[in-house]
N, C-alpha and C. Protein backbone atom coordinates (compact mmCIF):
# COMPACT_ATOMS: atom_id res chain seq x y z
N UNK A 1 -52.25 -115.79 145.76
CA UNK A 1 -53.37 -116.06 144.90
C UNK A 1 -53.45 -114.98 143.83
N UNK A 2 -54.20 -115.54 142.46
CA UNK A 2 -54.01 -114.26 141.69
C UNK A 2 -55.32 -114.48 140.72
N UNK A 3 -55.53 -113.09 140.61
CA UNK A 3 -56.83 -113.01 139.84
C UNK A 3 -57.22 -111.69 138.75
N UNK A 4 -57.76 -111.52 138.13
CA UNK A 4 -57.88 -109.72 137.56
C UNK A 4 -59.14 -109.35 137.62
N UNK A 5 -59.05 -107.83 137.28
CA UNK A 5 -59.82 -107.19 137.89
C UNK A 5 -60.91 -107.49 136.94
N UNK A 6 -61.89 -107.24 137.51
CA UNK A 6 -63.39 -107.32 136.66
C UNK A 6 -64.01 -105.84 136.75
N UNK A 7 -63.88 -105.18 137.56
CA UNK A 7 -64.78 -103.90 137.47
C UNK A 7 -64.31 -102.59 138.62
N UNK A 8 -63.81 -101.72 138.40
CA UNK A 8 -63.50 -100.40 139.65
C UNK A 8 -64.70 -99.78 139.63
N UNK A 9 -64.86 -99.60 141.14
CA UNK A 9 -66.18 -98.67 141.18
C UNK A 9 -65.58 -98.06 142.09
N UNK A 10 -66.75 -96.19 142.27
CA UNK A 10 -66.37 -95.49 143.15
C UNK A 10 -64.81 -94.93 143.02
N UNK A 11 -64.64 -94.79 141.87
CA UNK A 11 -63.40 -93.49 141.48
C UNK A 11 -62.05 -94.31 142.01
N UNK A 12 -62.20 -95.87 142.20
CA UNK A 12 -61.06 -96.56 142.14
C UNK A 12 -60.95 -96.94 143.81
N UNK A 13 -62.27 -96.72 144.58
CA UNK A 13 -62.07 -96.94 146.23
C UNK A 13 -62.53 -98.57 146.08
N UNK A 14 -63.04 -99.18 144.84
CA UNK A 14 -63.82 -100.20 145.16
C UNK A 14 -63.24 -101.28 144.17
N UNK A 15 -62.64 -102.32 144.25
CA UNK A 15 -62.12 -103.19 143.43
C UNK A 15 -62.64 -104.26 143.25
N UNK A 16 -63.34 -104.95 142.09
CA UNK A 16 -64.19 -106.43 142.03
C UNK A 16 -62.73 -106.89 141.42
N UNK A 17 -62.75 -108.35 141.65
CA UNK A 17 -61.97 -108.83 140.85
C UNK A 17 -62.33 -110.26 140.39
N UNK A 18 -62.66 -111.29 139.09
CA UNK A 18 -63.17 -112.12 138.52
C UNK A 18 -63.20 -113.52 139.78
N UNK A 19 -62.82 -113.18 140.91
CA UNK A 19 -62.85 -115.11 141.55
C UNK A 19 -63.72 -114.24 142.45
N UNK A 20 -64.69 -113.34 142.35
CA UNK A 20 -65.74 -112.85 143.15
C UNK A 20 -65.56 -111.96 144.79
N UNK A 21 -64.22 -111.78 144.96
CA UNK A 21 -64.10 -111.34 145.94
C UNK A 21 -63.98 -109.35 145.61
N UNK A 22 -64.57 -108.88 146.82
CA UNK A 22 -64.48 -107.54 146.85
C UNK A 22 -63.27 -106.48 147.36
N UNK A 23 -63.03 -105.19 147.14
CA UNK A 23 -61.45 -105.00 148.07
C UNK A 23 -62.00 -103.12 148.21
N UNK A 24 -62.07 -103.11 149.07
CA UNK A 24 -62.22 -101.74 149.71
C UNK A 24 -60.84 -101.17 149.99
N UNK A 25 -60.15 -99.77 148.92
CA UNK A 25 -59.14 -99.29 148.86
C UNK A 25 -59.07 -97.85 149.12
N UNK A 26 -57.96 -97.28 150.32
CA UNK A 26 -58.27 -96.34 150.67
C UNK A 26 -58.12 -95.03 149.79
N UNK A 27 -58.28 -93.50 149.82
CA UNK A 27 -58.73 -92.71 148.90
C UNK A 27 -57.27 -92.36 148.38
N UNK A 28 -56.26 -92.53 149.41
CA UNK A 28 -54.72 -92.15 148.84
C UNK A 28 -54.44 -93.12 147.62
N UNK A 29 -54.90 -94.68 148.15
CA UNK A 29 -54.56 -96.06 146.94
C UNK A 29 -55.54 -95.56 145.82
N UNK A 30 -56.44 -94.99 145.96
CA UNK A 30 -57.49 -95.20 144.65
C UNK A 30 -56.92 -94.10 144.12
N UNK A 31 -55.97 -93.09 144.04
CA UNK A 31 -55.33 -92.40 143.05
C UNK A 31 -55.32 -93.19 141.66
N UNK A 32 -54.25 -94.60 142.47
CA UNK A 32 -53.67 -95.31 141.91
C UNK A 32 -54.70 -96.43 141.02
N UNK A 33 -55.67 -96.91 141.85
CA UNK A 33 -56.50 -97.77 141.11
C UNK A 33 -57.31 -97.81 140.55
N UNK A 34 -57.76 -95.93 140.14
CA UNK A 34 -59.04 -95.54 139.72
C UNK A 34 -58.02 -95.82 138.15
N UNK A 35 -57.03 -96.06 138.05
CA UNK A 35 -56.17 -96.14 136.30
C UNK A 35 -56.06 -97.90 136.06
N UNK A 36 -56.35 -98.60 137.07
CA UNK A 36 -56.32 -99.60 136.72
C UNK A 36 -57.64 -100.49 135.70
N UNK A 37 -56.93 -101.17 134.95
CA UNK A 37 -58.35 -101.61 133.74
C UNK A 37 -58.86 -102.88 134.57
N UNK A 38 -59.90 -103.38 133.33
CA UNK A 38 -60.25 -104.72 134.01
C UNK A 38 -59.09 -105.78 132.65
N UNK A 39 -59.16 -106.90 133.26
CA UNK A 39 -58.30 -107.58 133.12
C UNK A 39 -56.80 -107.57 133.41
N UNK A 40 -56.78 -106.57 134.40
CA UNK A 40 -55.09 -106.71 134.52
C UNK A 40 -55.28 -107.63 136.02
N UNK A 41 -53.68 -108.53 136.00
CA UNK A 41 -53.71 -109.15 136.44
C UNK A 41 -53.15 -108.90 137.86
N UNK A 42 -54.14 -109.71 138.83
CA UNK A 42 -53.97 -109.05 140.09
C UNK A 42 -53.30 -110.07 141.29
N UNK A 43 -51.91 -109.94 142.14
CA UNK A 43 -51.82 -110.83 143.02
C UNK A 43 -51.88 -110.33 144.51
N UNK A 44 -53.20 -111.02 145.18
CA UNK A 44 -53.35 -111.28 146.68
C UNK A 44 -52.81 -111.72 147.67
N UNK A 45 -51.98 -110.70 148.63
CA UNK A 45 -51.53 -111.12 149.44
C UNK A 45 -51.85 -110.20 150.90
N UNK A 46 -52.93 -111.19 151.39
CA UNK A 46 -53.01 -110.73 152.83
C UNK A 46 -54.04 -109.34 152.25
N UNK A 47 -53.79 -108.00 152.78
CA UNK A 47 -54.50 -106.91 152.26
C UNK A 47 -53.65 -106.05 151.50
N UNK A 48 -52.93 -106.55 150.63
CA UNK A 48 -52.55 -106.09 149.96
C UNK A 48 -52.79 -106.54 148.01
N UNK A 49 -52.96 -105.52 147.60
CA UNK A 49 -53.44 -106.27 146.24
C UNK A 49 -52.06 -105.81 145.15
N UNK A 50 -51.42 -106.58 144.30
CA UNK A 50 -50.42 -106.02 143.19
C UNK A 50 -50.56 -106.18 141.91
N UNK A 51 -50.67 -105.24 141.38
CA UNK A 51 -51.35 -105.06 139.82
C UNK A 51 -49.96 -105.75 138.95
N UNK A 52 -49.71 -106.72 138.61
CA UNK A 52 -48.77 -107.24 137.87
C UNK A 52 -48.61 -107.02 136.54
N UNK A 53 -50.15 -105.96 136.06
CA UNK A 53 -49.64 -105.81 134.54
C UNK A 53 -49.53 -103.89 134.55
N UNK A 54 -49.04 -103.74 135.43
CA UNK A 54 -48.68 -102.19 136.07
C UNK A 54 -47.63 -101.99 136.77
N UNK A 55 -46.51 -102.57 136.35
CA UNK A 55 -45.27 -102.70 136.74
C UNK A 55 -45.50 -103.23 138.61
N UNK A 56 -45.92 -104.01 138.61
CA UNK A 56 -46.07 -104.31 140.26
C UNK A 56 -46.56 -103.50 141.47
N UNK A 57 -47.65 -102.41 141.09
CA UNK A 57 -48.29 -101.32 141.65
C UNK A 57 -48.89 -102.07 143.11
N UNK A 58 -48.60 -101.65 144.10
CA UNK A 58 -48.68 -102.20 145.24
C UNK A 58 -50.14 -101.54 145.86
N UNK A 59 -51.11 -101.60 146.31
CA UNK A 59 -52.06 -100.79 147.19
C UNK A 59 -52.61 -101.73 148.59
N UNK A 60 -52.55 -100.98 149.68
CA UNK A 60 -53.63 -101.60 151.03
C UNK A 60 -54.55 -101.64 149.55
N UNK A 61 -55.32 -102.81 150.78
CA UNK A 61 -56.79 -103.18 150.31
C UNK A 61 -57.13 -104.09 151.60
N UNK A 62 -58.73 -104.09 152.03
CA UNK A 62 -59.05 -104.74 152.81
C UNK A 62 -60.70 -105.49 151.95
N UNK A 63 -61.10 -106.56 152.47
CA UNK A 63 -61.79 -107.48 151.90
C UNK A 63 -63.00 -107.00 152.55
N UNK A 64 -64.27 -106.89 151.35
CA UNK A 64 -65.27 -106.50 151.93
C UNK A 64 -66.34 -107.68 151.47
């Protein structure tokens, strides 16, 4: 499934993304996702989220 981001909160621990679902990312991944914008495009798989317009940036994520 794929969707982009709508909003990082919490220094990149907290990921909204536009089809309304939430993603709680741990503090090592939010290095990584506190650089991610909104509108980049995001694909869902399982708890894992991949930033496809970030060369395929991989992070855990779990659904909150």
């Amino acid at each position: 499934m794929k969707a982009s981001v709508k909003e990082i909160q919490d220094s990149g621990k907290v990921i909204v993304l536009d089809d309304g679902s939430t993603w709680s990312v741990s503090s090592f991944d939010a290095f990584n996702t506190r650089m991610w914008m909104r509108f980049d495009s995001i694909e869902i798989n399982f708890n894992k989220l991949t930033n496809l317009s970030r060369g395929n940036q991989t992070v855990d994520a779990r659904r909150v």
